[in-house]
N, C-alpha and C. Protein backbone atom coordinates (compact mmCIF):
# COMPACT_ATOMS: atom_id res chain seq x y z
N UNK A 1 10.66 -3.46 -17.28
CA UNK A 1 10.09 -4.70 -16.80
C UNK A 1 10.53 -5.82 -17.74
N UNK A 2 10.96 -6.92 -17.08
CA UNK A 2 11.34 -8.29 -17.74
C UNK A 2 9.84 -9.19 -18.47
N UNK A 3 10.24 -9.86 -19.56
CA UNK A 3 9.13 -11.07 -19.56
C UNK A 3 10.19 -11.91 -19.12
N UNK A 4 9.32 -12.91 -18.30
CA UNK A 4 9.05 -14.30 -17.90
C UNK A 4 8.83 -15.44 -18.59
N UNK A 5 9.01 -16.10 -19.73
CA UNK A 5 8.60 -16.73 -20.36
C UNK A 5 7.14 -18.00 -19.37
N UNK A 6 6.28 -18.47 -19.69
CA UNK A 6 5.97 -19.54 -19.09
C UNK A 6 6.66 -20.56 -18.78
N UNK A 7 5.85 -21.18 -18.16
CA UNK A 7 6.93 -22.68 -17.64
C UNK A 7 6.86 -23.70 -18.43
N UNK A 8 5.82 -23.99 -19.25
CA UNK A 8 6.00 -25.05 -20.57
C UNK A 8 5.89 -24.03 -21.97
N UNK A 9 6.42 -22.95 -22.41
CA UNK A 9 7.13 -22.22 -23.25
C UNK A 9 7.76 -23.67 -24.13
N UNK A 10 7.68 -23.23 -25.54
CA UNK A 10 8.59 -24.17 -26.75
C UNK A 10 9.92 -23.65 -26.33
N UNK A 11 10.56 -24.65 -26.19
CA UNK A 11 12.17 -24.18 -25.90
C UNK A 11 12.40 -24.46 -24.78
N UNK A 12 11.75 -24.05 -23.78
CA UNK A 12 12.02 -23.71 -22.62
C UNK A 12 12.90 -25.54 -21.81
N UNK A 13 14.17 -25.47 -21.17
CA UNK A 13 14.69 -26.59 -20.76
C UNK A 13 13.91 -27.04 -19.57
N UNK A 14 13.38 -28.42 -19.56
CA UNK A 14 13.01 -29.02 -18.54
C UNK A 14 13.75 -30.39 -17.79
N UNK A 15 14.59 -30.29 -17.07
CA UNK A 15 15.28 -31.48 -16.85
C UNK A 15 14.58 -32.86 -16.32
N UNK A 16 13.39 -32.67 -16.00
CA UNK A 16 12.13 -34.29 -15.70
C UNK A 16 11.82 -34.85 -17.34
N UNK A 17 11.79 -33.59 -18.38
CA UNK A 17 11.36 -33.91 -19.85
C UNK A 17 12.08 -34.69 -20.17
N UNK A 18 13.85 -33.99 -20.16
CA UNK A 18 14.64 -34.82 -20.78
C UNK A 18 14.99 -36.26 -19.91
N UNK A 19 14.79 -36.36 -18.61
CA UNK A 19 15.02 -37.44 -18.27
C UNK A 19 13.67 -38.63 -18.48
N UNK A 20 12.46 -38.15 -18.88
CA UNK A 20 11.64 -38.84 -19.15
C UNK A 20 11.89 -40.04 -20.95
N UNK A 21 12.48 -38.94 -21.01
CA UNK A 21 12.60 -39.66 -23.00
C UNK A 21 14.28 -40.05 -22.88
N UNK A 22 15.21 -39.45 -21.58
CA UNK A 22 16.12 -40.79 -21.65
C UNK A 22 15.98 -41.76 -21.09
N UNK A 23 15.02 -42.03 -20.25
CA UNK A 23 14.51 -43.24 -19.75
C UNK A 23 13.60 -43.92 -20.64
N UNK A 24 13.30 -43.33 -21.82
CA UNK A 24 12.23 -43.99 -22.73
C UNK A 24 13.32 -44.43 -23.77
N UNK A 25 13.98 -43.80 -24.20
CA UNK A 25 14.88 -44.47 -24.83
C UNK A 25 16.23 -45.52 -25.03
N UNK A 26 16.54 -45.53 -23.24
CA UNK A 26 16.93 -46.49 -22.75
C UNK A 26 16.55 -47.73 -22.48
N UNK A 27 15.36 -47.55 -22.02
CA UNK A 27 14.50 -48.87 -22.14
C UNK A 27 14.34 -49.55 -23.74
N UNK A 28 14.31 -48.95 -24.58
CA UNK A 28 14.53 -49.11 -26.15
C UNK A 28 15.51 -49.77 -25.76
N UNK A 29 16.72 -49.23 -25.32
CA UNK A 29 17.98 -50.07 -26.16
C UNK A 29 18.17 -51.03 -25.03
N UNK A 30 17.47 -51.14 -24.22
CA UNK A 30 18.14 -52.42 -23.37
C UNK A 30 18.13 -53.95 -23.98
N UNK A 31 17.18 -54.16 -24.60
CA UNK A 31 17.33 -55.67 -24.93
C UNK A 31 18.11 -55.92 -26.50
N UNK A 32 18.48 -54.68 -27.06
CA UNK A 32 19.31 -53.89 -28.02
C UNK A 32 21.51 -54.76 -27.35
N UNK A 33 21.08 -54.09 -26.25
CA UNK A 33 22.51 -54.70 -25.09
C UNK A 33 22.80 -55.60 -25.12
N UNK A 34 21.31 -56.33 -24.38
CA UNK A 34 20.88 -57.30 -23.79
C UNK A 34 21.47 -58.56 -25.01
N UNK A 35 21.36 -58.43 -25.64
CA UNK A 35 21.20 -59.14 -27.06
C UNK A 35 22.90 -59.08 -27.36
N UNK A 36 23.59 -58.55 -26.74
CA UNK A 36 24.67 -58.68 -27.17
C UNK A 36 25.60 -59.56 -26.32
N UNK A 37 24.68 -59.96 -25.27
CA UNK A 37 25.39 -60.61 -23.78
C UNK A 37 25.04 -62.18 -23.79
N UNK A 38 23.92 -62.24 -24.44
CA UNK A 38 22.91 -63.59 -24.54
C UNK A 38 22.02 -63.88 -25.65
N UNK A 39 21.87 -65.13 -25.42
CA UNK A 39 20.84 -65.23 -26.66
C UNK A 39 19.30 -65.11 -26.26
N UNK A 40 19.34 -65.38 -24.86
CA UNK A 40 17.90 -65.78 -23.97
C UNK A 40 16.76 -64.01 -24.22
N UNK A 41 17.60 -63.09 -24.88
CA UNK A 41 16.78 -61.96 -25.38
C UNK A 41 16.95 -62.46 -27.29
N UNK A 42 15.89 -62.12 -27.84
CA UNK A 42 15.97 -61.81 -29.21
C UNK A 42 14.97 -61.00 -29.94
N UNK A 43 15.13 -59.88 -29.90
CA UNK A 43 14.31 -58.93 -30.35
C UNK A 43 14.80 -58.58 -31.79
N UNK A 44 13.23 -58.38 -32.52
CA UNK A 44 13.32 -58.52 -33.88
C UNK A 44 13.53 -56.97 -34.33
N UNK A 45 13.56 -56.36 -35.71
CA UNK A 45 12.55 -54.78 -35.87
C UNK A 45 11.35 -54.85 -35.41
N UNK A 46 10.61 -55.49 -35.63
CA UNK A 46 9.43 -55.84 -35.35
C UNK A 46 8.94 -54.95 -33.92
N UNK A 47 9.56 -56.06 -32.74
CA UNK A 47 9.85 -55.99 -31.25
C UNK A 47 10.49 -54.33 -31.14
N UNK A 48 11.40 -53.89 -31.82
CA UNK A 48 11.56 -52.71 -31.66
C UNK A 48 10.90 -51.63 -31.86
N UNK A 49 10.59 -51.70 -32.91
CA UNK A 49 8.94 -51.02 -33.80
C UNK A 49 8.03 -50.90 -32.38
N UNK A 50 7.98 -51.93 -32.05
CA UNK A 50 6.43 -52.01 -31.35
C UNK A 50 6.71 -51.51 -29.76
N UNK A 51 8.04 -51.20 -29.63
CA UNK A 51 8.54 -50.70 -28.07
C UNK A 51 8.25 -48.78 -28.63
N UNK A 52 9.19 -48.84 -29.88
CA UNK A 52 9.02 -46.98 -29.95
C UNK A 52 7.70 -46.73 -29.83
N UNK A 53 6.82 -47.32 -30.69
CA UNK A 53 5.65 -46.94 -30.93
C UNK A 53 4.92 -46.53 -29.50
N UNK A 54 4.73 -48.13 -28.60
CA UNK A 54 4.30 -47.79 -27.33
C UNK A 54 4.66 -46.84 -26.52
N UNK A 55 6.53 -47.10 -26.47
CA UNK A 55 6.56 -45.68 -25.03
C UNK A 55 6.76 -44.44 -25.64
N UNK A 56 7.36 -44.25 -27.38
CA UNK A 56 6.89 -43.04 -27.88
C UNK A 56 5.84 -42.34 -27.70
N UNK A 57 4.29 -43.10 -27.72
CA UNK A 57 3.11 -43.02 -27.86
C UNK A 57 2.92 -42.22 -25.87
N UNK A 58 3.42 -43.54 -25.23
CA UNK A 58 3.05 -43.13 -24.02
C UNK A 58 3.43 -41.31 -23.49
N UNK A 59 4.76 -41.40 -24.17
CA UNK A 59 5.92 -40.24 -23.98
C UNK A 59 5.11 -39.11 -24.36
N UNK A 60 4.32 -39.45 -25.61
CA UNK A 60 3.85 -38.07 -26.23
C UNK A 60 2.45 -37.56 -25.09
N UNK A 61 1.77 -38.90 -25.12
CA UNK A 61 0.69 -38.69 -24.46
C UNK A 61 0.50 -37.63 -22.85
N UNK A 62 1.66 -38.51 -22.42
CA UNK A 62 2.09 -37.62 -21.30
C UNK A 62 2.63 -35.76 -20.88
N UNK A 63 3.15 -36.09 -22.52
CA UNK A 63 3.71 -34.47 -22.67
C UNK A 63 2.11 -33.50 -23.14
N UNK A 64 1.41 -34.38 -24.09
CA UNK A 64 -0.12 -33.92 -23.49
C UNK A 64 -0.67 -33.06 -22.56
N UNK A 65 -0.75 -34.07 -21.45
CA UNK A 65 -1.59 -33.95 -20.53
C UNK A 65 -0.61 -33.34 -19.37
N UNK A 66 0.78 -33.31 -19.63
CA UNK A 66 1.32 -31.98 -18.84
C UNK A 66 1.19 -30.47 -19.37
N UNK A 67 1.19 -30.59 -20.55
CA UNK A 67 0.32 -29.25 -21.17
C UNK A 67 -0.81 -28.94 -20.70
N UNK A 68 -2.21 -30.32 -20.61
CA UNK A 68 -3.28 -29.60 -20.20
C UNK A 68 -3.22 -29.24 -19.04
N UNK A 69 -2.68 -29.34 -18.14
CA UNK A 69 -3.05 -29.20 -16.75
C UNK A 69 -2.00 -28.87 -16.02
N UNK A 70 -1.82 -27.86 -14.82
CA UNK A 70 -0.33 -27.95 -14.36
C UNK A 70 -0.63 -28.33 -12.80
N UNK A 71 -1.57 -28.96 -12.79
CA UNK A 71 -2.16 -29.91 -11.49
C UNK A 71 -1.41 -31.00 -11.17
N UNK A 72 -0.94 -31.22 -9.78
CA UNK A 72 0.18 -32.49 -9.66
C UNK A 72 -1.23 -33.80 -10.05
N UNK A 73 -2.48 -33.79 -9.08
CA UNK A 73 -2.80 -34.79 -9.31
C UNK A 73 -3.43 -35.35 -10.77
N UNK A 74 -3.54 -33.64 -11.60
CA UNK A 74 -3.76 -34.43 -13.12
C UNK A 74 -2.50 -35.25 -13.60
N UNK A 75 -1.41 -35.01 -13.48
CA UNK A 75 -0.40 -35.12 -13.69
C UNK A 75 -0.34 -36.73 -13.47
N UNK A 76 -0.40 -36.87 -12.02
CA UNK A 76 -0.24 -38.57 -11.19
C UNK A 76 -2.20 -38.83 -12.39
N UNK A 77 -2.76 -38.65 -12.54
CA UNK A 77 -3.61 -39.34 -12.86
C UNK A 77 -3.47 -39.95 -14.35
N UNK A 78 -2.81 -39.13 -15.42
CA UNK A 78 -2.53 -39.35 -16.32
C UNK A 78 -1.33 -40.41 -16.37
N UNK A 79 0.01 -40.16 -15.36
CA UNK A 79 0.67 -41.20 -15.32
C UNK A 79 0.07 -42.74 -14.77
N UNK A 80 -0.77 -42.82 -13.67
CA UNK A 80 -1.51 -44.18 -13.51
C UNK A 80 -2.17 -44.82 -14.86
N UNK A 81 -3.07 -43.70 -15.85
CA UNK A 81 -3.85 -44.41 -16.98
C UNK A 81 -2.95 -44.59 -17.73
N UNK A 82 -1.89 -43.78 -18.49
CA UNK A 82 -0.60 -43.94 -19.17
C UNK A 82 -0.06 -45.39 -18.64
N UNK A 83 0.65 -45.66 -17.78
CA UNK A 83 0.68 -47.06 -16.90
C UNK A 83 -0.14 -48.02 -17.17
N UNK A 84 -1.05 -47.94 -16.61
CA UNK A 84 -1.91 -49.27 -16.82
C UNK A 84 -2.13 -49.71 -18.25
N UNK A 85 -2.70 -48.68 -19.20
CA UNK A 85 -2.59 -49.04 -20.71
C UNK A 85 -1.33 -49.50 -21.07
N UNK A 86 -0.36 -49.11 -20.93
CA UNK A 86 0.88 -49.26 -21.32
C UNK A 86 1.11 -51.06 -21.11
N UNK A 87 1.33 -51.42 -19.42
CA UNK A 87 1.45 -52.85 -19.16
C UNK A 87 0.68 -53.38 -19.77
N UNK A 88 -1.10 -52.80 -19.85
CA UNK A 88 -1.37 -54.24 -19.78
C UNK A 88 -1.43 -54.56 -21.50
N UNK A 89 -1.40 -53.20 -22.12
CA UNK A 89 -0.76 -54.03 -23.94
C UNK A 89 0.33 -54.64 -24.10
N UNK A 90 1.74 -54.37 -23.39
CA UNK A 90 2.56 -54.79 -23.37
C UNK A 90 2.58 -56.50 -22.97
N UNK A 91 1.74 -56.49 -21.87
CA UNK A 91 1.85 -57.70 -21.54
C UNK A 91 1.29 -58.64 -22.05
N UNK A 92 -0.13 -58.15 -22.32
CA UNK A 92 -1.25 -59.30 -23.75
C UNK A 92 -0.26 -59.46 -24.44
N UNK A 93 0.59 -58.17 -24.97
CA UNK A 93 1.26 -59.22 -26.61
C UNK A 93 2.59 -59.85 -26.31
N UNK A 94 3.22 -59.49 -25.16
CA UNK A 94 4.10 -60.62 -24.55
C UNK A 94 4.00 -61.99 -24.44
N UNK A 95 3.11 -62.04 -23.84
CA UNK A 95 2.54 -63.32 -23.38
C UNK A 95 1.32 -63.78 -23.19
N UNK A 96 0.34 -62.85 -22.86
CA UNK A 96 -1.18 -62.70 -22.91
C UNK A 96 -1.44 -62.78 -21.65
N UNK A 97 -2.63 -62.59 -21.18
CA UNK A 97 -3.12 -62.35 -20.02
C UNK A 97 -4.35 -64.08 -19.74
N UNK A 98 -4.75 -64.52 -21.27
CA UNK A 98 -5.80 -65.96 -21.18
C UNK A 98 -4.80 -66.51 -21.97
N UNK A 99 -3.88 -67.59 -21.70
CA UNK A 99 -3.38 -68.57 -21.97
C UNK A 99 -1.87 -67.58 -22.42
N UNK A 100 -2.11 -67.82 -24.08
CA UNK A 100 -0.53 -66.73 -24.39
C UNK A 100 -1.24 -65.94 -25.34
N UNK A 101 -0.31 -65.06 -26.04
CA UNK A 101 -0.78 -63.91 -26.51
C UNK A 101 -1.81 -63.95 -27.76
N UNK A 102 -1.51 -65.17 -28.72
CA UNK A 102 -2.68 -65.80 -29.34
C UNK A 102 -3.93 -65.93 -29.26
N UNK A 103 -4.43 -66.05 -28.17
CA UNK A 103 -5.90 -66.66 -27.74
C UNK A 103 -6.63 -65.41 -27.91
N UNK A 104 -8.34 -65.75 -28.34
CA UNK A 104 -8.42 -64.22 -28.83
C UNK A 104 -9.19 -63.75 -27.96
N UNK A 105 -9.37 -64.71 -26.43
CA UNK A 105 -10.13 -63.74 -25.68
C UNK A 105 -8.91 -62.61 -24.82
N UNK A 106 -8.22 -62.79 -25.40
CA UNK A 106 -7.33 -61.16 -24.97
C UNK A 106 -7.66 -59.81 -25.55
N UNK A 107 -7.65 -59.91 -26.43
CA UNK A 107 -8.40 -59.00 -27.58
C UNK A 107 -9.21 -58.38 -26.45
N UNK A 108 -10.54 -58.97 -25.12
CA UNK A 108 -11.33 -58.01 -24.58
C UNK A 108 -10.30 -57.04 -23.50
N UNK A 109 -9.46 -57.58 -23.22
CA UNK A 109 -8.56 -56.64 -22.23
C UNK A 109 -7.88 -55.35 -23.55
N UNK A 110 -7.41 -55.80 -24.86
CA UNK A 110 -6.72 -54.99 -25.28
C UNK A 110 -7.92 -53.79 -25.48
N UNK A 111 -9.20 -54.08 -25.21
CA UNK A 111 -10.37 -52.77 -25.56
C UNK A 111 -10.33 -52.00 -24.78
N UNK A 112 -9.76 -52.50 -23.49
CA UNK A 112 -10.17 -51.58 -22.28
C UNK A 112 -9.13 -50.18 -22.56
N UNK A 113 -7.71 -50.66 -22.85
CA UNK A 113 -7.23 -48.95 -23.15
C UNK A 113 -7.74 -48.32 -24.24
N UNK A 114 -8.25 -48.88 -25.17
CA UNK A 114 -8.59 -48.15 -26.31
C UNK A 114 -10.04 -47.45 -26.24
N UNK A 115 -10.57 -48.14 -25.61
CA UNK A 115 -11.98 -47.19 -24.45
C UNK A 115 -11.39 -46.15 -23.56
N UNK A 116 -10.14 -46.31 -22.95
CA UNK A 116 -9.71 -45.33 -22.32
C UNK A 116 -9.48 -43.80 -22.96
N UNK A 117 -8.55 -44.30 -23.78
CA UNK A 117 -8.17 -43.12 -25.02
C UNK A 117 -9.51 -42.75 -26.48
N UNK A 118 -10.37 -43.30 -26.04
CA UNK A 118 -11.34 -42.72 -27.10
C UNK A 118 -12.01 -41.88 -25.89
N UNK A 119 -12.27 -42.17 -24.30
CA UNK A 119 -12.61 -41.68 -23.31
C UNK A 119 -11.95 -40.24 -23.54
N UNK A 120 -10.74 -40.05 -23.37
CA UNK A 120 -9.78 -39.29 -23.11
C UNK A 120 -9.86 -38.22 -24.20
N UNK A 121 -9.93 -38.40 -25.08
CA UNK A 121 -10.31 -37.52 -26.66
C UNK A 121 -11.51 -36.93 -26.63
N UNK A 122 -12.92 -38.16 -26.67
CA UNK A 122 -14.07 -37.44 -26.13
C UNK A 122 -14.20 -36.22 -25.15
N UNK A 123 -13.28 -36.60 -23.88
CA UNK A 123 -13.05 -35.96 -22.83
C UNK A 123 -12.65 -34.30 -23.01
N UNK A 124 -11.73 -34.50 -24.28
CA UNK A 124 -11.08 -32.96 -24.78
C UNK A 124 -10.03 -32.83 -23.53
N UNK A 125 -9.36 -34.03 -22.73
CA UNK A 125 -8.27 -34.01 -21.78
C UNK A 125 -9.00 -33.09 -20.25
N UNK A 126 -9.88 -32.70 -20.55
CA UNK A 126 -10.98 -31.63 -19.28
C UNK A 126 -10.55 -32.52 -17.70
N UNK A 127 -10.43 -32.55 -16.92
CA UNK A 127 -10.44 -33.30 -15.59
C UNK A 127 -11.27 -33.82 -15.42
N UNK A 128 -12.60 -33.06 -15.07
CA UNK A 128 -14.00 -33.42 -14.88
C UNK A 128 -14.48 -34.84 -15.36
N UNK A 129 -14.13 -34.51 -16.97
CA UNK A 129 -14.46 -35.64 -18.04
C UNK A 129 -13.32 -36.73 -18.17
N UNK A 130 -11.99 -36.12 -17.92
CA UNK A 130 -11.22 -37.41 -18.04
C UNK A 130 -11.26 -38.48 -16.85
N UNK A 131 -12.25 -37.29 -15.67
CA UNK A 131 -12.30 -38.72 -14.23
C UNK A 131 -13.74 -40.07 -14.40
N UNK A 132 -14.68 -39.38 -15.77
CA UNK A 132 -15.77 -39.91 -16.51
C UNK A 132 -15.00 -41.10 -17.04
N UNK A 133 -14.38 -40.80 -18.31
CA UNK A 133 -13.19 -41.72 -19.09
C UNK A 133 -12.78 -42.75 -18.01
N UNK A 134 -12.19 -42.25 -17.16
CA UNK A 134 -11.28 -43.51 -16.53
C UNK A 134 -12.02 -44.44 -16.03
N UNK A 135 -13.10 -43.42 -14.88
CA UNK A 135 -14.34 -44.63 -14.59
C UNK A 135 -15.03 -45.59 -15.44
N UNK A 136 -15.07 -45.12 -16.75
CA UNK A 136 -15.73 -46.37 -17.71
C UNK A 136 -14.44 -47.19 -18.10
N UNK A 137 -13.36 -47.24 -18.33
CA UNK A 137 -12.19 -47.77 -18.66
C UNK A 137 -12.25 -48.99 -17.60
N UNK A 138 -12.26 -48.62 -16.22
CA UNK A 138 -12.38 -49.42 -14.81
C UNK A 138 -13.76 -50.21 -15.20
N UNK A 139 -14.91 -49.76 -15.88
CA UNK A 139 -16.39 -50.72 -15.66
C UNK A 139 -15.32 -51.66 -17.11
N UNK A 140 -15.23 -51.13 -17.79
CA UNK A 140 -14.67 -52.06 -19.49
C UNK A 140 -13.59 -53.24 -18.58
N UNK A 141 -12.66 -52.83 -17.83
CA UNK A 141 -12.27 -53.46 -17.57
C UNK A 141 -12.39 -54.77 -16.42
N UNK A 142 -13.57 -54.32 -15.59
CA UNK A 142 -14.37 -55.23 -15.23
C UNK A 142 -15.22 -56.49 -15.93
N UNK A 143 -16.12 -55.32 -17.24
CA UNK A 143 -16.74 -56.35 -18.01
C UNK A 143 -16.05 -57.42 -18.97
N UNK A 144 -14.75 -56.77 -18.94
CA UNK A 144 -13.75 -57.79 -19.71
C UNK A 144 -13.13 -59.06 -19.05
N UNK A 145 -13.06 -58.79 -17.69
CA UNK A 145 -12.92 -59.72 -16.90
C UNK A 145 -13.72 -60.88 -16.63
N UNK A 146 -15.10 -60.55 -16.77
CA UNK A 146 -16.50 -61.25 -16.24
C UNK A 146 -16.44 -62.16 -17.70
N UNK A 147 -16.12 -61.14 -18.58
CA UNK A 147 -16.52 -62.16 -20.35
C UNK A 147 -15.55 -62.97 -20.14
N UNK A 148 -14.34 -62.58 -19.59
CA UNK A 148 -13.29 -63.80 -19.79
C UNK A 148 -13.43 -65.36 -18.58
N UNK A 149 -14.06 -64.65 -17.51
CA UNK A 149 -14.33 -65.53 -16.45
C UNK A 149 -15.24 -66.34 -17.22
N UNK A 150 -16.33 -65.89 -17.06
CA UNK A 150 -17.32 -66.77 -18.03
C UNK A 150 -17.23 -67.91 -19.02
N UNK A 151 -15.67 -67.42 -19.89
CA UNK A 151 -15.50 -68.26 -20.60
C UNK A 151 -14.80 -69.67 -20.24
N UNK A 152 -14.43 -69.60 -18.49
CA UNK A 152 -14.25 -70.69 -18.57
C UNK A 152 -12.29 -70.49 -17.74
N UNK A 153 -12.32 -69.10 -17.67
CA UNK A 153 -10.38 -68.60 -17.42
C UNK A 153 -10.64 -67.72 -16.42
N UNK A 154 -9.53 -67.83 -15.10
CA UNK A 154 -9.46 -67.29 -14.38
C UNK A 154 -8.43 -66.21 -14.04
N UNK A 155 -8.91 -64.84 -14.35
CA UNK A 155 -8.37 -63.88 -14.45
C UNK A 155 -8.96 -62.61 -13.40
N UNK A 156 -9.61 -63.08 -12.59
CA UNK A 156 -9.74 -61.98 -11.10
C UNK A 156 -9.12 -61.70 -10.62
N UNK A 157 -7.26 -61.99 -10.33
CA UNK A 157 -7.05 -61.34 -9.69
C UNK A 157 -6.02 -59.65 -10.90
N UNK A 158 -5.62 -60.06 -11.68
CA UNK A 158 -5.80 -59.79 -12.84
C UNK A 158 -6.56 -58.29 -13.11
N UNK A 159 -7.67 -58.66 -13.24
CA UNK A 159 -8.58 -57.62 -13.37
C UNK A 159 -8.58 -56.87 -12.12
N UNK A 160 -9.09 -57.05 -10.72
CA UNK A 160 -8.88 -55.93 -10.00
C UNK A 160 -7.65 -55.13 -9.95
N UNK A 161 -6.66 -55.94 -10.26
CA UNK A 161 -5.14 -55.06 -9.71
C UNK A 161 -5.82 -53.83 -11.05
N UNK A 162 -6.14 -54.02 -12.38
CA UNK A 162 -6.45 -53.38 -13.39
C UNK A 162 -7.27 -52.42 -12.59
N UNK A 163 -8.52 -52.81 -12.20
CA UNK A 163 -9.28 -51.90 -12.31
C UNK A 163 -9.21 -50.79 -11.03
N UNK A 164 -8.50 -51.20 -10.12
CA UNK A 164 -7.69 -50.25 -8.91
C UNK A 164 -7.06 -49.08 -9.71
N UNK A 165 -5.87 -49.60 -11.01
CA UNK A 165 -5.67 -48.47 -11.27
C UNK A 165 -6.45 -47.65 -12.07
N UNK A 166 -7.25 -47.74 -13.02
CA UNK A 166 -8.34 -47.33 -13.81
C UNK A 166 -9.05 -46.25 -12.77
N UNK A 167 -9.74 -47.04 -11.44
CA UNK A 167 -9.88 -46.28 -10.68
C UNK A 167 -9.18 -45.35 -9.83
N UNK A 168 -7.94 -45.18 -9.43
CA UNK A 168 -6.95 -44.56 -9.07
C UNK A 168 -7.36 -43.42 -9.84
N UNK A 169 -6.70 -43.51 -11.07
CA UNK A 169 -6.48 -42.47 -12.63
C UNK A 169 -7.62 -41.72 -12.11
N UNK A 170 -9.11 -42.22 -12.07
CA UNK A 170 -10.47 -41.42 -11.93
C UNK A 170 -10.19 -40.79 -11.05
N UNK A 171 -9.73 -41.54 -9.81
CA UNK A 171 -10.09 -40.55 -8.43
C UNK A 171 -9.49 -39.40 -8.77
N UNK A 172 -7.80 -39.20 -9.11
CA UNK A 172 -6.43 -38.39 -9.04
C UNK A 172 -7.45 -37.29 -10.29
N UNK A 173 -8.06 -37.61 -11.55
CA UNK A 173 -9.00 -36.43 -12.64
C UNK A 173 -9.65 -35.74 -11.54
N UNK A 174 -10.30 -36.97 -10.86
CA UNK A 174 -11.80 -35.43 -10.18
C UNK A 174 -10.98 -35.28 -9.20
N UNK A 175 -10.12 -35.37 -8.56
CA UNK A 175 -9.38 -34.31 -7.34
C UNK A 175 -9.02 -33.57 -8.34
N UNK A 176 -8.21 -33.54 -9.59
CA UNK A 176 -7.42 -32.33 -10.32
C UNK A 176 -8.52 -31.53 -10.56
N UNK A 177 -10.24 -32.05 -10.87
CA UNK A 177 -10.79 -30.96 -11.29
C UNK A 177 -11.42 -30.22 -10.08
N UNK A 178 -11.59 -30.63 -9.26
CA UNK A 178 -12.18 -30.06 -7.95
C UNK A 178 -10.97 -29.30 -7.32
N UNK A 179 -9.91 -29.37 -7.43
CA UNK A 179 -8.72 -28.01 -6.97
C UNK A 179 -8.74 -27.24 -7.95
N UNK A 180 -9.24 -26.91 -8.91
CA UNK A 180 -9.15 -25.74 -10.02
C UNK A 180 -9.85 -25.00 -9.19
C-alpha cells in the first residue's frame, strides 16, 4: 500500500500558492517599473516597506486560514475579510477616507481591521467564531462611520460598501461552519 501525502503537506507543490505570491510580488514591483516610465509614480523604501508588509501580511494570513479549513466558503470568507482590511488600510494611508490621510478621524476606520484580527485570534480561526469576529468588525465599522458622520463628514456611502463586506466574510464563516 502507497502513502498519499495530504493536500497541504510541507513541500507539497500548489500551483494557486505559487501564483498567489507571484501576484503578490508583482504588485510589489509594479510602481518599482512604473517609476522607471514616469515620474507621476514615486515610491519611497518607505512605500515599499509598507506594500511587503501589507500583502506579505495578507499572503501569510491567507495561507492561515487555508490551513484551517479546507471549506471553499471558509476560504471565500477569509479572502472577503483579507480584502476589505487590506483596501481599506491601504486606502486611509493613501489618501484617507475623511479629507486625506492626515486627519485623525481616520484612525476610527483604521480600528475596524484591527478589531477584525484581534476577532480572528480570539476566534482561534474556528468558523463558528470567526462568523462572531466578522459580525462585530461590520457593527465597528458601522460605529466608525456614525463617529465620523457626526463629526460633521460624509462617509455613508463608504461605510456600507465596508460593512457589506464585513458582512459577506460573516455570512461565507457560518456557512463554512454549518457544512462541517
Amino acid at each position: 500500500m502507497t502513502h498519499t501525502p495530504p493536500a497541504h503537506s510541507v513541500g507539497s507543490f500548489n500551483p494557486w500558492r505559487l501564483a498567489g505570491w507571484a501576484g503578490i510580488a508583482g504588485l510589489i514591483a509594479l510602481p518599482a517599473i512604473a517609476m522607471q516610465f514616469t515620474t507621476e509614480v514615486n515610491w519611497g523604501a518607505e512605500d515599499f516597506a509598507f506594500a511587503v508588509v501589507m500583502l506579505g501580511g495578507v499572503g501569510l494570513a491567507f495561507e492561515l486560514a487555508v490551513r484551517a479549513s479546507g471549506s471553499w466558503a471558509y476560504h471565500a470568507g477569509a479572502a472577503v475579510a483579507l480584502s476589505a482590511g487590506l483596501l481599506l488600510l491601504w486606502g486611509n494611508a493613501a489618501v484617507g477616507i475623511v479629507g486625506n490621510e492626515e486627519n485623525d478621524l481616520n484612525m476610527w476606520f483604521n480600528a475596524v481591521p484591527v478589531i477584525a484580527l484581534i476577532g480572528a485570534t480570539v476566534a482561534r480561526l474556528r468558523a463558528s467564531r470567526m462568523a462572531v469576529a466578522m459580525s462585530v468588525a461590520a457593527l465597528a465599522q458601522i460605529a466608525a462611520g456614525v463617529i465620523v458622520q457626526l463629526s460633521g463628514h460624509s462617509t455613508w456611502i463608504f461605510t456600507i460598501v465596508w460593512t457589506v463586506g464585513w458582512t459577506m466574510s460573516a455570512w461565507l464563516f457560518g456557512r463554512a461552519a454549518r457544512d462541517r
